[in-house]
PDB file of N, CA and C in Angstrom:
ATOM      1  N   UNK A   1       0.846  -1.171   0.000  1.00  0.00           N
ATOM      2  CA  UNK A   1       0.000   0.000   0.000  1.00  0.00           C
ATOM      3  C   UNK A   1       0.891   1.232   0.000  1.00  0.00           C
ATOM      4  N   UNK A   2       0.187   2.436  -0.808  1.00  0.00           N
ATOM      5  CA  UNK A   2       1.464   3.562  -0.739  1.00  0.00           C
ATOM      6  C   UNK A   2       0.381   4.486  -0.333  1.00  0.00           C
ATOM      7  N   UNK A   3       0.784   5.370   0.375  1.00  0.00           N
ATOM      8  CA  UNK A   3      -0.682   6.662   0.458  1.00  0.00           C
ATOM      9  C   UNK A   3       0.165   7.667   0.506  1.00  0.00           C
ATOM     10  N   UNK A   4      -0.429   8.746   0.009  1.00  0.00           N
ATOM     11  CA  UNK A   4       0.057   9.953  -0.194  1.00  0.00           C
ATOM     12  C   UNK A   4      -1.225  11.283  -0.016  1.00  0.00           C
ATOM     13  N   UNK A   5      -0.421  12.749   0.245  1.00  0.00           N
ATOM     14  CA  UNK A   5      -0.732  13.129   0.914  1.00  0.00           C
ATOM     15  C   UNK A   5      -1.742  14.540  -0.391  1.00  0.00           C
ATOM     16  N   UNK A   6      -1.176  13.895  -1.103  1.00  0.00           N
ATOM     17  CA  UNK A   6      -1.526  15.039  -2.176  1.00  0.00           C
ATOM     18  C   UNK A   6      -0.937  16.206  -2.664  1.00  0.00           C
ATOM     19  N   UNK A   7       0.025  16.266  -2.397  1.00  0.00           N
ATOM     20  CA  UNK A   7       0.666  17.730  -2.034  1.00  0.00           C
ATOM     21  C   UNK A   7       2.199  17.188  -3.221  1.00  0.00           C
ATOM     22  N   UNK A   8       2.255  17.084  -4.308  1.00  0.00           N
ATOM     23  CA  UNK A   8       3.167  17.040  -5.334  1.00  0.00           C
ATOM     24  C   UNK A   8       3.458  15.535  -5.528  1.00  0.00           C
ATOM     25  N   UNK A   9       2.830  14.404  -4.521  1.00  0.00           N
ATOM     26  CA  UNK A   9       3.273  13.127  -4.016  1.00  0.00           C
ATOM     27  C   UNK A   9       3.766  12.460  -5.929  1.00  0.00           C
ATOM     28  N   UNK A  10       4.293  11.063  -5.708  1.00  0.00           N
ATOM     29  CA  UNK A  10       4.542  10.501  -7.361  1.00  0.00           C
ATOM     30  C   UNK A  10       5.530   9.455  -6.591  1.00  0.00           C
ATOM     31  N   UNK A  11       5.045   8.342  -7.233  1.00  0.00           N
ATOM     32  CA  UNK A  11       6.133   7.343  -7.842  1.00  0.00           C
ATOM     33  C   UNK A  11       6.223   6.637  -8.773  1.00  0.00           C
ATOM     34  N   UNK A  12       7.868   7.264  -8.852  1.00  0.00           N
ATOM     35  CA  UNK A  12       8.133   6.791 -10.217  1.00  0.00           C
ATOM     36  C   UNK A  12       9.255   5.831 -10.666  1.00  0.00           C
ATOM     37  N   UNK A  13       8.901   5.305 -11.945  1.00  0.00           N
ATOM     38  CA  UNK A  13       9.673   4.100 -11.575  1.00  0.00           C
ATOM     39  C   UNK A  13      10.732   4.355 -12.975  1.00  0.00           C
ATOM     40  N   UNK A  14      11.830   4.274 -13.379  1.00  0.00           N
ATOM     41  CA  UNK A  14      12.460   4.376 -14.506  1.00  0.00           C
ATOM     42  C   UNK A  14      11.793   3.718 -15.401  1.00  0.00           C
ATOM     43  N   UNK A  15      12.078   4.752 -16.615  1.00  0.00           N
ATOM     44  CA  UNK A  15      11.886   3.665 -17.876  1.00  0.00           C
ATOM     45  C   UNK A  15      12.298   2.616 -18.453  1.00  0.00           C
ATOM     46  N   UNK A  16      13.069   2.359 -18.161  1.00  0.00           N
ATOM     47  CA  UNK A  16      14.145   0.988 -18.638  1.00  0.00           C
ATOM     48  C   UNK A  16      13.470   0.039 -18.165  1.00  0.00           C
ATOM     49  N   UNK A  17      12.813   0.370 -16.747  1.00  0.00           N
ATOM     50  CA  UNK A  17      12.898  -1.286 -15.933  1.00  0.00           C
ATOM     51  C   UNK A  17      10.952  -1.445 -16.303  1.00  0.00           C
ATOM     52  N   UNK A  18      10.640  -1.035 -17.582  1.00  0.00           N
ATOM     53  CA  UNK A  18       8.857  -0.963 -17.622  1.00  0.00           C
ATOM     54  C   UNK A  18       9.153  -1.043 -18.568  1.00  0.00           C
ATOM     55  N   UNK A  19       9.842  -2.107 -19.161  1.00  0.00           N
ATOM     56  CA  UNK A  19       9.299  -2.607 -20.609  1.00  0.00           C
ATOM     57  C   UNK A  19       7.988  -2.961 -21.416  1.00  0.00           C
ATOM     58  N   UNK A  20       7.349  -2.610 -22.195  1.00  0.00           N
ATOM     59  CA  UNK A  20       6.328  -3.202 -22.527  1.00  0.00           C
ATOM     60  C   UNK A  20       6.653  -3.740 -24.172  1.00  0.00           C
ATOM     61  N   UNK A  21       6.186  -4.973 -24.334  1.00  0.00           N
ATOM     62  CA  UNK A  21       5.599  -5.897 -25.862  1.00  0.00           C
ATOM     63  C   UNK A  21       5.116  -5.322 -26.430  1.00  0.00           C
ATOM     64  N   UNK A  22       5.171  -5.601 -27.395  1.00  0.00           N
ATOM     65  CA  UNK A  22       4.421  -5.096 -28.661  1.00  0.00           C
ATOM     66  C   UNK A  22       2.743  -6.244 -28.438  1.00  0.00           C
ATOM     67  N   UNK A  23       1.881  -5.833 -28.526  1.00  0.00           N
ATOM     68  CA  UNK A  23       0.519  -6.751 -28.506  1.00  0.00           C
ATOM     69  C   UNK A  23      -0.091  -6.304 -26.910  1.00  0.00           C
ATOM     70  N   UNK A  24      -1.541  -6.992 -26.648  1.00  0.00           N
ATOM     71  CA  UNK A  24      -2.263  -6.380 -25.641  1.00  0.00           C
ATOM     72  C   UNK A  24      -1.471  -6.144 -24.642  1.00  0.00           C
ATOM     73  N   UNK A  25      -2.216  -5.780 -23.371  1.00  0.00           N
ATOM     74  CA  UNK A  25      -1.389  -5.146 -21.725  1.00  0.00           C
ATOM     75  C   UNK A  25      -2.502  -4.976 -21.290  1.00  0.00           C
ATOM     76  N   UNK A  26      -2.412  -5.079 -19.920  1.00  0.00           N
ATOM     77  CA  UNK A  26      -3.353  -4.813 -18.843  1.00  0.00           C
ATOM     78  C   UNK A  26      -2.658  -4.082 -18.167  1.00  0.00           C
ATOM     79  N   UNK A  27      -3.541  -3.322 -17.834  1.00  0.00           N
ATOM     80  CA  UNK A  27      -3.151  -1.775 -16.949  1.00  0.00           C
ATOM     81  C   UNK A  27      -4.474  -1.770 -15.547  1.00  0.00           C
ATOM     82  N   UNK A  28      -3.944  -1.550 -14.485  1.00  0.00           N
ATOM     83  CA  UNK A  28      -5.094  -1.677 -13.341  1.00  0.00           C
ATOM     84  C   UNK A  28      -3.979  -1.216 -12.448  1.00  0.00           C
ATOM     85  N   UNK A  29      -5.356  -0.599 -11.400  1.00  0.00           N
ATOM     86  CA  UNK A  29      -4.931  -0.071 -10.302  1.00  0.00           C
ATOM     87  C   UNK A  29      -5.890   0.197  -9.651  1.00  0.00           C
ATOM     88  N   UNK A  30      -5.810   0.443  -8.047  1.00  0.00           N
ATOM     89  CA  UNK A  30      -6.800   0.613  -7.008  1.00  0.00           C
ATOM     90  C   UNK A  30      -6.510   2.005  -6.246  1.00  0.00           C
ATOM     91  N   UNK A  31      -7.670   2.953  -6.099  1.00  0.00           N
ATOM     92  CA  UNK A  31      -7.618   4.401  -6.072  1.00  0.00           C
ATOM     93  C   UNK A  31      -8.828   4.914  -4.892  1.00  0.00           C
ATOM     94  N   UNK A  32      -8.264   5.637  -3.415  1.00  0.00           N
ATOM     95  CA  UNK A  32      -9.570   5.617  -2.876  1.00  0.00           C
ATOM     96  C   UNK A  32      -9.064   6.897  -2.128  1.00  0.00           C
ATOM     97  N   UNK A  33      -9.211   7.756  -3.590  1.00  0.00           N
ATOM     98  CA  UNK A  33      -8.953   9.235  -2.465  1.00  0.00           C
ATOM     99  C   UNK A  33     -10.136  10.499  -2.135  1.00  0.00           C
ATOM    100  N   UNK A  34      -9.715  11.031  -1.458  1.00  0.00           N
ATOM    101  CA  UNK A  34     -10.634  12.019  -0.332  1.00  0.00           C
ATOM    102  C   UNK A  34     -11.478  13.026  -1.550  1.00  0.00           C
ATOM    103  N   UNK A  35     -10.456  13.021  -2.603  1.00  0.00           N
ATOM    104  CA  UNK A  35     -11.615  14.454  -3.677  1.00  0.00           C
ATOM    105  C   UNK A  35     -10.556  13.565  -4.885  1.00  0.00           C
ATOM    106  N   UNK A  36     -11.727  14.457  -5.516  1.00  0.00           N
ATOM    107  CA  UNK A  36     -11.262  14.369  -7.327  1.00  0.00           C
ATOM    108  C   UNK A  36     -11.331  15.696  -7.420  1.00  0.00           C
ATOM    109  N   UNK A  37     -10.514  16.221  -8.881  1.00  0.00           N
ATOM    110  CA  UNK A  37     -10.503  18.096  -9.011  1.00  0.00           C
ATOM    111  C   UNK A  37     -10.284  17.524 -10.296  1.00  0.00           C
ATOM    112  N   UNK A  38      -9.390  18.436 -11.543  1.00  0.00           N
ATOM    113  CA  UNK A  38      -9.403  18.454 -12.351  1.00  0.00           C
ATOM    114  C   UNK A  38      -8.659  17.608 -12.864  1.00  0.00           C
ATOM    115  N   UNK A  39      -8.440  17.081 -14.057  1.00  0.00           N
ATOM    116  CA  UNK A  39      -7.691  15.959 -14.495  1.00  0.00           C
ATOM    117  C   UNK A  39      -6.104  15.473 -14.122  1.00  0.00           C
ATOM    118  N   UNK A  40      -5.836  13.987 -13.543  1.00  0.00           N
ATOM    119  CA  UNK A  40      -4.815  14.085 -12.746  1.00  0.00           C
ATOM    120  C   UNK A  40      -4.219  12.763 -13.418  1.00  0.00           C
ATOM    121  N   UNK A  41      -3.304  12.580 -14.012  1.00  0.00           N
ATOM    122  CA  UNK A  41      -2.306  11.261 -14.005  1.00  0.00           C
ATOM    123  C   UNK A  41      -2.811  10.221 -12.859  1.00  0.00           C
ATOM    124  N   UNK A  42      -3.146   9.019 -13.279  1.00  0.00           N
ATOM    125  CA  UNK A  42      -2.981   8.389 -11.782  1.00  0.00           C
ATOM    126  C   UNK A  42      -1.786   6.684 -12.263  1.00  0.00           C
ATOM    127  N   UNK A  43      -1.582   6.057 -13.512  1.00  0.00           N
ATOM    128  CA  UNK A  43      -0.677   5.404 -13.593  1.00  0.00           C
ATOM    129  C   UNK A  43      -0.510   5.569 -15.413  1.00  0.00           C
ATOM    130  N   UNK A  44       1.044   6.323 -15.304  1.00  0.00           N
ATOM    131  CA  UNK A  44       1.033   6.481 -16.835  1.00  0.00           C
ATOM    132  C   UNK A  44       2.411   6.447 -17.363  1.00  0.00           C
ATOM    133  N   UNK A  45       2.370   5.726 -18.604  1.00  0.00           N
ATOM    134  CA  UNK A  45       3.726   5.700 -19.155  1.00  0.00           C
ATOM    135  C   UNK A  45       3.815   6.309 -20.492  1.00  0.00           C
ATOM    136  N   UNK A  46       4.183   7.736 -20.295  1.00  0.00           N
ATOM    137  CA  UNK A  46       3.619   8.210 -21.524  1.00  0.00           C
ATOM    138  C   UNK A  46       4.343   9.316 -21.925  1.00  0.00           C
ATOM    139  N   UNK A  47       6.173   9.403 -21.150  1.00  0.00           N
ATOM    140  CA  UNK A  47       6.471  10.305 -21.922  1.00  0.00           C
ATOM    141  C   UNK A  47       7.133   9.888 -23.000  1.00  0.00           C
ATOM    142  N   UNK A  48       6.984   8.240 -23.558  1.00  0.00           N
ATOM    143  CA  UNK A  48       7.349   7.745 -25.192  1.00  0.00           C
ATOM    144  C   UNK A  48       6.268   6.940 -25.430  1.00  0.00           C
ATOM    145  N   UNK A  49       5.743   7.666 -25.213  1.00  0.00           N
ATOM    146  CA  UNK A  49       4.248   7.342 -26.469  1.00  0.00           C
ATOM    147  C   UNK A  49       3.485   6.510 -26.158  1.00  0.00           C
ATOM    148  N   UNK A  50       3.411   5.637 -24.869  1.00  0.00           N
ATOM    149  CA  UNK A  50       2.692   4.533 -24.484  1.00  0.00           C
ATOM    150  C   UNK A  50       1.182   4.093 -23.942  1.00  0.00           C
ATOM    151  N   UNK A  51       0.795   4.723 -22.434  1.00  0.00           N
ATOM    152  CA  UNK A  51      -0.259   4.111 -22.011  1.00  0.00           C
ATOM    153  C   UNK A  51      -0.806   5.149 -20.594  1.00  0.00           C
ATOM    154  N   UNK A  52      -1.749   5.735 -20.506  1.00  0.00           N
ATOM    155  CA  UNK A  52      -1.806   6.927 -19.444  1.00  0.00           C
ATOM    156  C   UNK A  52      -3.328   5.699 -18.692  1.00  0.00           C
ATOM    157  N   UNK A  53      -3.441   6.313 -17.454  1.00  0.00           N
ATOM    158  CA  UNK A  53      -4.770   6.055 -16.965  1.00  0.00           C
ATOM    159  C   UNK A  53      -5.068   7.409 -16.227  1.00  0.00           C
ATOM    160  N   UNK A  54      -5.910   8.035 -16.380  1.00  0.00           N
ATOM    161  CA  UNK A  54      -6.044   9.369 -15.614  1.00  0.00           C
ATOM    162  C   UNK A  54      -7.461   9.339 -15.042  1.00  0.00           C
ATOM    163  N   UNK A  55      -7.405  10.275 -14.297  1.00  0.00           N
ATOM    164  CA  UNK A  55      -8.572  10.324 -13.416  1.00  0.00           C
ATOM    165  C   UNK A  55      -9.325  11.915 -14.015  1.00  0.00           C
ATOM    166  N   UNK A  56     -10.318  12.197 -13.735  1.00  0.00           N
ATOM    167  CA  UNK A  56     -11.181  13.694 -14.309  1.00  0.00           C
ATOM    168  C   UNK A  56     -12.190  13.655 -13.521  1.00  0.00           C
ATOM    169  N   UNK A  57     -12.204  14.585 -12.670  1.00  0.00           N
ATOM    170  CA  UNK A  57     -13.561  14.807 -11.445  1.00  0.00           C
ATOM    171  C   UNK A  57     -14.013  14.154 -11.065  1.00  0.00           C
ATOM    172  N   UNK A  58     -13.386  12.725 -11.133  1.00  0.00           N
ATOM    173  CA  UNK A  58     -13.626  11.486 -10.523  1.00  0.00           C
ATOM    174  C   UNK A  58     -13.990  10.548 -11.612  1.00  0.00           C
ATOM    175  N   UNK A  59     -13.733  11.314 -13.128  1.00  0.00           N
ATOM    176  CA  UNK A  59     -14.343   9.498 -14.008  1.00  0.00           C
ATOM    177  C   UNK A  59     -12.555   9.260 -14.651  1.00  0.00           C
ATOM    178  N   UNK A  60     -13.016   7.862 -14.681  1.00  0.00           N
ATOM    179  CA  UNK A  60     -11.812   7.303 -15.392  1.00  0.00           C
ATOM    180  C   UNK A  60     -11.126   7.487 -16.680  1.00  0.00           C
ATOM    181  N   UNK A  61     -10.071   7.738 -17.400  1.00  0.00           N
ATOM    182  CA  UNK A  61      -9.978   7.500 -18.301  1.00  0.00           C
ATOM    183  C   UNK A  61      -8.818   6.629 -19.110  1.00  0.00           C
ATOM    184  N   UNK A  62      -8.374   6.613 -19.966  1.00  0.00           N
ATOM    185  CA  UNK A  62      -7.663   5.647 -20.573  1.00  0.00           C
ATOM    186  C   UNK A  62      -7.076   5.677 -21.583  1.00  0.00           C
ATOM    187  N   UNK A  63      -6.030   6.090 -22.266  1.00  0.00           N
ATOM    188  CA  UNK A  63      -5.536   6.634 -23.492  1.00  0.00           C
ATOM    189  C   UNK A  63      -3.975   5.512 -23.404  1.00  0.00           C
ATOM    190  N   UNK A  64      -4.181   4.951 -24.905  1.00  0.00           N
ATOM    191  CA  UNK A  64      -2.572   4.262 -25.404  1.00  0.00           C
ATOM    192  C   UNK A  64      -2.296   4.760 -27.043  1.00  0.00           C
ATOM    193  N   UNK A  65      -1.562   4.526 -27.086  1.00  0.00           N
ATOM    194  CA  UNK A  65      -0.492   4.830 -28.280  1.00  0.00           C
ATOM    195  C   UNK A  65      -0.654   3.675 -29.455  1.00  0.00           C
ATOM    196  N   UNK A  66      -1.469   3.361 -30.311  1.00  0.00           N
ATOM    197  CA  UNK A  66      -1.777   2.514 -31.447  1.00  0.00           C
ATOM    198  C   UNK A  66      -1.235   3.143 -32.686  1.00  0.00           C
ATOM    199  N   UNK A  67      -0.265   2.867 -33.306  1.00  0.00           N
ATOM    200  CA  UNK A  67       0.618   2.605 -34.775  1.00  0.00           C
ATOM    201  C   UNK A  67       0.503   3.910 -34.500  1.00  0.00           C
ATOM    202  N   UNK A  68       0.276   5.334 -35.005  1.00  0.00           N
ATOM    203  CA  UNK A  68       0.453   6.558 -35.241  1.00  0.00           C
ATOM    204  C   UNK A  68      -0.241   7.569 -34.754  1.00  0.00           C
ATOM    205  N   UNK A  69      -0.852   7.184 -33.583  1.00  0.00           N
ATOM    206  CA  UNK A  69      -2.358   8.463 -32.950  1.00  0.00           C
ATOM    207  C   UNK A  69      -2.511   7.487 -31.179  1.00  0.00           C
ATOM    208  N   UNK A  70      -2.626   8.647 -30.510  1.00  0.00           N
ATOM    209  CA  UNK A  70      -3.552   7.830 -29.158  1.00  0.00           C
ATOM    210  C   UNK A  70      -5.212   7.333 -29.565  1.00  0.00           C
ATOM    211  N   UNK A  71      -5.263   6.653 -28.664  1.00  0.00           N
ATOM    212  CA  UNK A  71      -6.585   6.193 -28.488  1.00  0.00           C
ATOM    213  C   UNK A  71      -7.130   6.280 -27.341  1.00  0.00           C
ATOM    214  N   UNK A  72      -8.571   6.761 -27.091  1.00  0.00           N
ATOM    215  CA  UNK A  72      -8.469   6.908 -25.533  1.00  0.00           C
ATOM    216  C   UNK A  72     -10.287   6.513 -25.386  1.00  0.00           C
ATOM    217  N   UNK A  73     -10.602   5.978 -24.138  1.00  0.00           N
ATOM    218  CA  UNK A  73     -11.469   5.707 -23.580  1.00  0.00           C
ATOM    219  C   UNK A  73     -12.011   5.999 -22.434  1.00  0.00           C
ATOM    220  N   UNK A  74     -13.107   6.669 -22.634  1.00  0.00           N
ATOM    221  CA  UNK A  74     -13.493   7.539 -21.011  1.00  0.00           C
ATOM    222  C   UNK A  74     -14.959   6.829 -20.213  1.00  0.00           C
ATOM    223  N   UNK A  75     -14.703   7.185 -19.308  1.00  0.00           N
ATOM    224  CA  UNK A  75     -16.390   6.885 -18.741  1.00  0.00           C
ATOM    225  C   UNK A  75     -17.588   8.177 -18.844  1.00  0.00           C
ATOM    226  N   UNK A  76     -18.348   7.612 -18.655  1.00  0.00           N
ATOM    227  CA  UNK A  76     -19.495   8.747 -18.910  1.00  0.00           C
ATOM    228  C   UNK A  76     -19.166   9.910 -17.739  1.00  0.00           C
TER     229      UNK A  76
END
């Protein structure tokens, strides 16, 4: 379990050691904080082009990197 306080908190893990395949991935995570505000990173590998999960006033969302464009998937 990691909890944080809100206040700039992050962990991060190098890129090297988060390889990902070429073909599907599962991405999950468990999230149980005090407020939602405006759109926030919550597990993302995405400063080369890969796979974000973000949070937005509390709905989920979901964006990866397919051959030449993101793709992204939100909740209502």
């Amino acid at each position: 379990m990691l909890v944080l306080d809100g206040e700039g908190d992050a962990l991060s893990v190098p890129h090297e050691r988060l390889e990902l395949p070429d073909g599907p991935l599962t991405v999950e995570g468990w999230l149980n904080a005090r407020e939602f505000s405006q759109r926030q990173g919550f597990l993302n590998k995405t400063e080369q082009g890969e796979f974000g999960l973000f949070v937005d006033e509390g709905r989920p969302s979901f964006t990866v990197f397919l051959g030449d464009d993101y793709v992204a998937a939100r909740a209502p």
